[in-house]
Structure formats: C-alpha cells, structure tokens
Protein backbone atom coordinates (compact mmCIF):
# COMPACT_ATOMS: atom_id res chain seq x y z
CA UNK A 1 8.51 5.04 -10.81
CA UNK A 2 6.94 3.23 -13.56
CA UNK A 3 2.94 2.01 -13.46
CA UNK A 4 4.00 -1.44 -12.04
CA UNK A 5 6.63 -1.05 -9.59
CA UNK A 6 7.53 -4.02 -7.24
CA UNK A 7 7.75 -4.03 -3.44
CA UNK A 8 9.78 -6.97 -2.05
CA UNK A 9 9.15 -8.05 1.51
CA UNK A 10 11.07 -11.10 3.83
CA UNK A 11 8.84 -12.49 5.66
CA UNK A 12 9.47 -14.01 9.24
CA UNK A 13 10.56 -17.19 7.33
CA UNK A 14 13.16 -15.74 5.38
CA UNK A 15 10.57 -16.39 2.30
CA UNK A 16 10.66 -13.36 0.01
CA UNK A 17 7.17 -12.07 -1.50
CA UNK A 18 6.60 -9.30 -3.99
CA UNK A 19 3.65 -6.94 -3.75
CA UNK A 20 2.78 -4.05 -6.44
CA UNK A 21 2.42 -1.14 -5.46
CA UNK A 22 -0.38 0.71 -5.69
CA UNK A 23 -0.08 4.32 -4.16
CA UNK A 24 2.85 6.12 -2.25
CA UNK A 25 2.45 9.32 -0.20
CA UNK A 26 3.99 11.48 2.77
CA UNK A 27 1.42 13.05 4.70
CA UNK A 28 2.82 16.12 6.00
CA UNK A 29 0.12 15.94 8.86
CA UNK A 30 2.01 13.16 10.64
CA UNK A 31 5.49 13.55 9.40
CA UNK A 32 4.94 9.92 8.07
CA UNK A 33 5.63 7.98 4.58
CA UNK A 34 2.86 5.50 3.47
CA UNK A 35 2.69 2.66 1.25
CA UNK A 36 -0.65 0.77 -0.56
CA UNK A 37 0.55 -2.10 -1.68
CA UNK A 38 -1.23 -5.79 -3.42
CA UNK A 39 -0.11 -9.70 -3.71
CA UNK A 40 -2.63 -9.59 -6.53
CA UNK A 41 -4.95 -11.76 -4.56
CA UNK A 42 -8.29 -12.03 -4.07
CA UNK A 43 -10.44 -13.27 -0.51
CA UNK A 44 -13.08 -14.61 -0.84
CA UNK A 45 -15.82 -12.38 -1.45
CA UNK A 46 -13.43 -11.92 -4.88
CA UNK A 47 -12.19 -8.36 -3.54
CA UNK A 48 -8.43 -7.70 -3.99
CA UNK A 49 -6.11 -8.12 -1.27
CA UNK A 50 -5.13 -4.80 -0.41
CA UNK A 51 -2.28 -3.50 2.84
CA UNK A 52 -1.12 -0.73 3.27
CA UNK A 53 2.17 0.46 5.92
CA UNK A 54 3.98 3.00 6.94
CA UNK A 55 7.28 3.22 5.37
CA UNK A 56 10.62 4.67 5.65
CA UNK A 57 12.15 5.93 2.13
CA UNK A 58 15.94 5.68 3.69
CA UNK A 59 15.21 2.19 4.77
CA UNK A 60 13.03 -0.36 2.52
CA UNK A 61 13.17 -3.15 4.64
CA UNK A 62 11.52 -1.17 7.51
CA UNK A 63 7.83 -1.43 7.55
CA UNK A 64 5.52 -0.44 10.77
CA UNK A 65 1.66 -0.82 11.03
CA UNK A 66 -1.01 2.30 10.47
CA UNK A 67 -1.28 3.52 13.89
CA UNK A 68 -4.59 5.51 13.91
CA UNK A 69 -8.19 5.74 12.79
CA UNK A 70 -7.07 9.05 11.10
CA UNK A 71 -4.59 7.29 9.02
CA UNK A 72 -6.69 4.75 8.03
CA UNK A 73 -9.32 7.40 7.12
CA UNK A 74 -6.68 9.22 4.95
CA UNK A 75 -6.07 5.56 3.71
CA UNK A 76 -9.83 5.01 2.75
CA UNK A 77 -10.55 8.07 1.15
CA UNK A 78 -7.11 7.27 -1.17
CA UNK A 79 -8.46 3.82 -2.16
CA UNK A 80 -11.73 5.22 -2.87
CA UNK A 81 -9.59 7.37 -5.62
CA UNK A 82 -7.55 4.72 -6.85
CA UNK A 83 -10.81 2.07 -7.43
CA UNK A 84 -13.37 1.99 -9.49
CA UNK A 85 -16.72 0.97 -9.08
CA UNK A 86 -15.61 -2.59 -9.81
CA UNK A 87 -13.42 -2.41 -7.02
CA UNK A 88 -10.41 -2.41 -9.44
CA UNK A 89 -7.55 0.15 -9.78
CA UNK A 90 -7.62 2.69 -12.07
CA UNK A 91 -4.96 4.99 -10.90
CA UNK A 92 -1.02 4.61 -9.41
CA UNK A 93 0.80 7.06 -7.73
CA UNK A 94 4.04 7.42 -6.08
CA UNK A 95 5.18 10.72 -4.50
C-alpha cells in the first residue's frame, strides 16, 4: 500500500465517504484485524478527526466497533506512535 491509501465507506444513506488511512494491523492477541482511519477533519479544539474499527481483510465493506478497553489501549499507544507532538501524523503503516 502506498503512503495515502483510501478507505471508502457507504454510509446508512447510501452516501459514499472516503477516509485515509492511517495505520493497519492484526493483533494476534485477539485474532482481530484493525483499521485507523481520518476524513481529514478537524473538531473543534482543531484536533484531527481520528476512528478507528475492526476490519475484515476478506470483506471491505464489513466494519464492527472496538469492543474493549484493551483494544482501545493497543489503539492509544499506536496513535501515540503515529503523532507527533503537534498532534499530526508522522508515520503510516499497513500490515
């Protein structure tokens, strides 16, 4: 995968949105494929809009939500890797 590689998601609507991804792992602790993805947004304290799923490599329309506080730990602890001090990202990685 190249450095900007494109995630495209239908929403409820049918309205299609694209995302960049960020970071893509398996964690062989959970058996489980995850995805940290961006809309390139910001909220309002000017942080990027950041999500992150788990996700099935057989089936890219298949998304389902981080399940527990371990994950998200192991999701932390990546974006503190990926961001700098700025809060911006200075690493992407797909396995």
């Amino acid at each position: 995968m190249n450095s900007s590689e494109k995630l495209r998601i239908t929403d409820a609507n049918g309205i299609v949105k694209e995302y960049e991804i960020l970071y893509a792992f398996y964690w062989i602790k959970t058996d489980k494929n995850y995805i940290i993805y961006t809309d390139n947004t910001y909220n309002e304290k000017n942080d990027l809009n950041i999500f992150a799923s788990i996700y099935y490599p057989n089936d890219n329309t298949k998304f389902d939500n981080i399940e527990t506080e371990e994950e998200w730990e192991k999701i932390e602890n990546i974006l503190k890797s990926i961001l700098d001090s700025d809060g911006e990202i200075n690493e992407r990685r797909y396995n």
